[in-house]
N, C-alpha and C. Protein backbone atom coordinates (compact mmCIF):
# COMPACT_ATOMS: atom_id res chain seq x y z
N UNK A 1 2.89 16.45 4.29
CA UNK A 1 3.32 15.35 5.12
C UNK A 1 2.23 14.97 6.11
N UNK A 2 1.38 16.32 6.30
CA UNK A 2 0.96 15.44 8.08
C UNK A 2 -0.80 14.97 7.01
N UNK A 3 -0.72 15.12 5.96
CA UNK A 3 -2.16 14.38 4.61
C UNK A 3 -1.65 12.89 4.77
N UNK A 4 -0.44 12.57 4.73
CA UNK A 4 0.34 11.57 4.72
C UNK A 4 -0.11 10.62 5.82
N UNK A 5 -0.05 11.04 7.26
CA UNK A 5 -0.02 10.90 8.42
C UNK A 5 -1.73 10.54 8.49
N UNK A 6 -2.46 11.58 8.54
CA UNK A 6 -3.68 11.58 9.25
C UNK A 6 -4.10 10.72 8.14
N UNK A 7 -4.43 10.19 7.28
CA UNK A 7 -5.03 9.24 6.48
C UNK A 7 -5.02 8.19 6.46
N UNK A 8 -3.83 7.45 7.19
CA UNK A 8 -3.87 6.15 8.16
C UNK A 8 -4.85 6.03 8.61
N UNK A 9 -5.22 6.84 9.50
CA UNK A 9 -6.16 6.99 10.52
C UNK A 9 -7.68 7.10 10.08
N UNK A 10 -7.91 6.51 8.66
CA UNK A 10 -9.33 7.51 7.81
C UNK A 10 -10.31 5.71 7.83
N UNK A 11 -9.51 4.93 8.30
CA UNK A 11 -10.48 3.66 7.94
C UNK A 11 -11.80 3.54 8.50
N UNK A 12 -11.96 4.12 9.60
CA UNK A 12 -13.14 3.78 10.15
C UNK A 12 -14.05 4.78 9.56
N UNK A 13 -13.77 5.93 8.91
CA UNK A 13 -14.23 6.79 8.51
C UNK A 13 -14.68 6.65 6.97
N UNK A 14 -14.53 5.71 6.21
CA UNK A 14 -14.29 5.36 5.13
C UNK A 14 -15.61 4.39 4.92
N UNK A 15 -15.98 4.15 5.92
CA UNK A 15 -16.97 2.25 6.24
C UNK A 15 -16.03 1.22 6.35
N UNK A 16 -14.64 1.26 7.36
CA UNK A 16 -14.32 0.13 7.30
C UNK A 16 -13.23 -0.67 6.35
N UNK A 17 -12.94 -2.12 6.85
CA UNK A 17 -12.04 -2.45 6.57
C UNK A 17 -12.38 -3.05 4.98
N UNK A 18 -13.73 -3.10 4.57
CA UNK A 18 -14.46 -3.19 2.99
C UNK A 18 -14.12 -2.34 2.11
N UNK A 19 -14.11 -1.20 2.71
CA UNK A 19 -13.57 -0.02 1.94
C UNK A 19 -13.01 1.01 1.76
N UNK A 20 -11.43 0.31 1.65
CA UNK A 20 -10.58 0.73 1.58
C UNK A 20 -9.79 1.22 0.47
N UNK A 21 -10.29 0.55 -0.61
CA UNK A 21 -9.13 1.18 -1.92
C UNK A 21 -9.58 2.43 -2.47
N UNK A 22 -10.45 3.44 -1.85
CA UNK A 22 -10.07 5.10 -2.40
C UNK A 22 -8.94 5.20 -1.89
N UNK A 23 -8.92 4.83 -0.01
CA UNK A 23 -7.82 5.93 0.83
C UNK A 23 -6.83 4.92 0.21
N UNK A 24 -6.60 3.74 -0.47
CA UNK A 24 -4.91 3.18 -0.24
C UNK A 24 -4.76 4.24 -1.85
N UNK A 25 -5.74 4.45 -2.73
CA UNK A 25 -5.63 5.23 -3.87
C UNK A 25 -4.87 6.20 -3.43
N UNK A 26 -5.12 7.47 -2.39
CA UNK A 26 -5.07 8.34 -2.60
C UNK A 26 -3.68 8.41 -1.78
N UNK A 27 -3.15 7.30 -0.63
CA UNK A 27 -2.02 7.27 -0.20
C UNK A 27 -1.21 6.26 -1.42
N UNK A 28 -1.00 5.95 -2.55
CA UNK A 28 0.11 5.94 -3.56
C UNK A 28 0.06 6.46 -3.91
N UNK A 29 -0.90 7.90 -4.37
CA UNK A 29 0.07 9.33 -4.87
C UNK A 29 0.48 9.67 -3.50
N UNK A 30 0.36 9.81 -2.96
CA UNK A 30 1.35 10.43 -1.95
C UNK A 30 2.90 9.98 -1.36
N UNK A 31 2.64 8.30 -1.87
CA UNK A 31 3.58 7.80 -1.32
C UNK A 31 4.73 7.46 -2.80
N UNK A 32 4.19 8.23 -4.16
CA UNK A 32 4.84 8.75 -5.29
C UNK A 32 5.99 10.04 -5.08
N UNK A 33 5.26 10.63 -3.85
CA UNK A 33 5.68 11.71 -4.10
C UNK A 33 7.54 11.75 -3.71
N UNK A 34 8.26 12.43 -4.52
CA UNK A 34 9.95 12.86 -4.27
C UNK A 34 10.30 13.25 -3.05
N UNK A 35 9.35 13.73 -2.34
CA UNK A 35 9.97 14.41 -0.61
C UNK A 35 10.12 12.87 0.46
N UNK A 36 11.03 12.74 0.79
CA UNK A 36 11.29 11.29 1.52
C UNK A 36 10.57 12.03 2.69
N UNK A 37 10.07 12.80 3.46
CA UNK A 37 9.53 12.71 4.34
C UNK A 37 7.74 12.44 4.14
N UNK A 38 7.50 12.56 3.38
CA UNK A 38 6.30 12.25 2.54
C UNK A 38 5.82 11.09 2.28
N UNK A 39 6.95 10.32 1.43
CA UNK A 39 7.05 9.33 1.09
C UNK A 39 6.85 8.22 2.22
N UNK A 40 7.61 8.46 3.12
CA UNK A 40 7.60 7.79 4.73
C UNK A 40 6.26 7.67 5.56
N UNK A 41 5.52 8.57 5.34
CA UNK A 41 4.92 9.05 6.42
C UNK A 41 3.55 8.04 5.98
N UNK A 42 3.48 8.18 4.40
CA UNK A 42 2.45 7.75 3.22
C UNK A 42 2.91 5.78 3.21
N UNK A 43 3.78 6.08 3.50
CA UNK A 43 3.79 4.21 3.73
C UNK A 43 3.85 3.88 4.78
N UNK A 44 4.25 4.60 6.35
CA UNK A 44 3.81 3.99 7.38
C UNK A 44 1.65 4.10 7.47
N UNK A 45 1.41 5.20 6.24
CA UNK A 45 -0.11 4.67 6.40
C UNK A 45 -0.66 3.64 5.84
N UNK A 46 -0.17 3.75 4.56
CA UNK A 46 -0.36 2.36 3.80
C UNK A 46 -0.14 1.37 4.82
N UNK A 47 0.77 1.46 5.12
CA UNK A 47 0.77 0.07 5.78
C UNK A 47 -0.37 -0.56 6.91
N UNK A 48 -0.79 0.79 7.60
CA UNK A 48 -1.70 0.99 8.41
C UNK A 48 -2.89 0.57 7.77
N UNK A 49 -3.55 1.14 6.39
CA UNK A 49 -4.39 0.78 6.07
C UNK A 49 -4.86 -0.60 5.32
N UNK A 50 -3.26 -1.52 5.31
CA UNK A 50 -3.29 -2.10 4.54
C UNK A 50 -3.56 -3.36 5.91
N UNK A 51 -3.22 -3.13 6.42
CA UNK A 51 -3.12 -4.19 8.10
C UNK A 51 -4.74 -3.95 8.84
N UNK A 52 -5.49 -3.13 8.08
CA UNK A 52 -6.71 -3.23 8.64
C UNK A 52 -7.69 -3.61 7.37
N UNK A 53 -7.39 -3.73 6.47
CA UNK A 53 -8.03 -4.05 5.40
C UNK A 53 -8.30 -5.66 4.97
N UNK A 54 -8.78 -5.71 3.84
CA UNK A 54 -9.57 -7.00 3.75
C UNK A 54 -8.60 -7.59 2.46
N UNK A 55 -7.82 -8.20 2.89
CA UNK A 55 -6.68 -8.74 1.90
C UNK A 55 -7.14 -9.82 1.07
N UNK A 56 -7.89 -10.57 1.17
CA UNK A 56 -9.09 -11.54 0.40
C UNK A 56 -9.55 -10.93 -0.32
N UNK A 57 -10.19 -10.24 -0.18
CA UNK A 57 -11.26 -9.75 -0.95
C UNK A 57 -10.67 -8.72 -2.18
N UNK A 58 -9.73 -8.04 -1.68
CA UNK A 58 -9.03 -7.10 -2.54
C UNK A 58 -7.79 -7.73 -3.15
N UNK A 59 -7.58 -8.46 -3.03
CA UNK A 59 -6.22 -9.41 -2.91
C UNK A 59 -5.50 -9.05 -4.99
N UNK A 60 -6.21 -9.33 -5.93
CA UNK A 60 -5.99 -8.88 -7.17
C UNK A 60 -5.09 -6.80 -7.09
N UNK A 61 -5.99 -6.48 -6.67
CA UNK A 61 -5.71 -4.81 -6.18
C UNK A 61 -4.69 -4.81 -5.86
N UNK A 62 -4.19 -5.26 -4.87
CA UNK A 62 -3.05 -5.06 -3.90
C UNK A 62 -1.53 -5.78 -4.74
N UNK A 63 -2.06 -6.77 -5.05
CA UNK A 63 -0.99 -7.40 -6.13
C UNK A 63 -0.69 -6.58 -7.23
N UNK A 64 -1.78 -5.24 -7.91
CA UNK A 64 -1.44 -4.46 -8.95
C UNK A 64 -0.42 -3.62 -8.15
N UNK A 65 -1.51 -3.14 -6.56
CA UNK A 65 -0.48 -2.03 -6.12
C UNK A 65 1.33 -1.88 -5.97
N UNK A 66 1.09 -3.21 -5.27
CA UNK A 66 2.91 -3.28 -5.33
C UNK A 66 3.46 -3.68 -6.55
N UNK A 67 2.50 -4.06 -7.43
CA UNK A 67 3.73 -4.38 -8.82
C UNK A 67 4.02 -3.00 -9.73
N UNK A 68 2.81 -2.29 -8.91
CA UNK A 68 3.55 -1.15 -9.82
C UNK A 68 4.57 -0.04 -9.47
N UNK A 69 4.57 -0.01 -7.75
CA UNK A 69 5.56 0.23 -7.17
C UNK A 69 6.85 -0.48 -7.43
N UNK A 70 6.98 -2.32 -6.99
CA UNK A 70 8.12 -2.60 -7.21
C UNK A 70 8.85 -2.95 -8.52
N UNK A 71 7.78 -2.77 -9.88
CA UNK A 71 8.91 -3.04 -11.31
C UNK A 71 9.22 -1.55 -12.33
N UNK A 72 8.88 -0.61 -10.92
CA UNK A 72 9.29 0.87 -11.91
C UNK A 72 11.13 0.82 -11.44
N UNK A 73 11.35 0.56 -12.17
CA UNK A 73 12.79 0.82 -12.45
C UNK A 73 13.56 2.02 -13.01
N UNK A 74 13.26 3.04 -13.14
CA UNK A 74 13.72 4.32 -12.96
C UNK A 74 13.71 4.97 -11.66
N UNK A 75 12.30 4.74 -10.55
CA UNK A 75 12.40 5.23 -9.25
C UNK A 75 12.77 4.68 -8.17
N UNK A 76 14.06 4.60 -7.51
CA UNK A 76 14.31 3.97 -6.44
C UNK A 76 13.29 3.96 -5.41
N UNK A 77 13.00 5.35 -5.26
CA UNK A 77 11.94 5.33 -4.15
C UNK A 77 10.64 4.79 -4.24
N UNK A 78 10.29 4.74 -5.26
CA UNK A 78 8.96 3.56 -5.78
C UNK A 78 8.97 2.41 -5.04
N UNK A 79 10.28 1.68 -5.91
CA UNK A 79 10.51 0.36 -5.32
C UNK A 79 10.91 0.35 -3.57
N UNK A 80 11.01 1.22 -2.76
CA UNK A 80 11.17 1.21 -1.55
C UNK A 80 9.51 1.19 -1.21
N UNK A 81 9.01 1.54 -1.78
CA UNK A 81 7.64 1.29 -1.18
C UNK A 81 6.88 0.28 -1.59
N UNK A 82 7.02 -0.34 -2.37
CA UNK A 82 6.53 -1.53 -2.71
C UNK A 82 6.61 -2.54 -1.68
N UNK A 83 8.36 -2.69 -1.91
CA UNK A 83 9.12 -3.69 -0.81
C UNK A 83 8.97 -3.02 0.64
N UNK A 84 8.05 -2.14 1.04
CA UNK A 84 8.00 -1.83 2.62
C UNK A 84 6.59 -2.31 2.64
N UNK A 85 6.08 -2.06 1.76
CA UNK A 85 4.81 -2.60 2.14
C UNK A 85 3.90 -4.03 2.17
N UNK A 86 4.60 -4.85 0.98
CA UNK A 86 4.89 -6.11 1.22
C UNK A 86 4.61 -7.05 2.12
N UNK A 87 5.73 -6.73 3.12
CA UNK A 87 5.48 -7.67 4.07
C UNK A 87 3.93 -7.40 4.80
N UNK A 88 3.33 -6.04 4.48
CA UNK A 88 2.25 -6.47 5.41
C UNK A 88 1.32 -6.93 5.13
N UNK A 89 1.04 -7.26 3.24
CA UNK A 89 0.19 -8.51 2.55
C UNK A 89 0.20 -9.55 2.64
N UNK A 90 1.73 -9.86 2.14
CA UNK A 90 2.17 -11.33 2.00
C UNK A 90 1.36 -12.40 2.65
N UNK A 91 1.30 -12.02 3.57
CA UNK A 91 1.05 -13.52 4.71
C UNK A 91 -0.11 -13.73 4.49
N UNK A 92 -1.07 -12.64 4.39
CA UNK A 92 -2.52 -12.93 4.08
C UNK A 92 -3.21 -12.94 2.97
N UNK A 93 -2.50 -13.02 1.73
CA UNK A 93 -2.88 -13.58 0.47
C UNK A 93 -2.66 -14.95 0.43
N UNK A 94 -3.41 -15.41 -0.87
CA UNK A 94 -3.78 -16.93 -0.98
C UNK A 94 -1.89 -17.59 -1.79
N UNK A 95 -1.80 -18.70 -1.95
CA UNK A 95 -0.25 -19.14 -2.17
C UNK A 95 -0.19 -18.76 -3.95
N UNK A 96 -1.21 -18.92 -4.76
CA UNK A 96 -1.00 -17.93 -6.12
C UNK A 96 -0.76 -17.36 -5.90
N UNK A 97 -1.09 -16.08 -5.20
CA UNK A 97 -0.87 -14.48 -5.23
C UNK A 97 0.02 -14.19 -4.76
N UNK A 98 0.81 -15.35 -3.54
CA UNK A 98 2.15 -15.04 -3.29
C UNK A 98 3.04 -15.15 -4.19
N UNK A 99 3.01 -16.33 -4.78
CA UNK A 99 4.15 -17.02 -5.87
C UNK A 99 3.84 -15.49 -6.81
N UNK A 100 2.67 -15.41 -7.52
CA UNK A 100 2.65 -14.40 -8.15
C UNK A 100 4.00 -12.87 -7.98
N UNK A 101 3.57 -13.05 -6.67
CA UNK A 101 4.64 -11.83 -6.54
C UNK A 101 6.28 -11.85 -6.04
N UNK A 102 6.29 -12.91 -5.76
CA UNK A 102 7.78 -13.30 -6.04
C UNK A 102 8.72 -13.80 -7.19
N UNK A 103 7.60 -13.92 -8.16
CA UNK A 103 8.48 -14.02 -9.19
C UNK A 103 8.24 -12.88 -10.22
């Protein structure tokens, strides 16, 4: 849980808001994982890392990330992380990539 936690915190450590998709890599296995306290902890980072990141530029990425969170339909908790994390793309992708993911 606290791998979960402190890895929010890894952006500046990383080079920045350019490069970011190891740590959002390595927080969706974590935020895979069955322990809801885990799971939680791994999407309040995501979210963290995702609100400092470069949503332009990665914008394709991020559209894989949550689609593969929100169309697994066997894991409830998947799709809770998809749809938590969401809102903190949305706004800053281009209007394809929105429509894209609403339908």
């Amino acid at each position: 849980m606290s791998l979960a936690d402190i890895l929010g915190n890894f952006t500046d450590f990383i080079g920045g808001s350019t490069q970011t998709l190891p740590l959002i890599r390595l927080l969706e296995n974590l935020a895979s994982a069955e322990e809801p306290t885990v799971r939680d902890k791994a999407i309040e980072s995501l979210k963290k890392v995702l609100s400092n990141s470069k949503v332009k530029e990665h914008e394709r990425e991020f559209i894989e990330l949550i689609k593969r969170f929100t169309n697994d339909k066997d894991t409830y908790g998947l799709r809770i992380v998809g749809f938590s994390i969401l809102p903190t793309c949305y706004p800053f992708m281009s209007s394809p990539a929105q429509q894209e993911l609403i339908t």
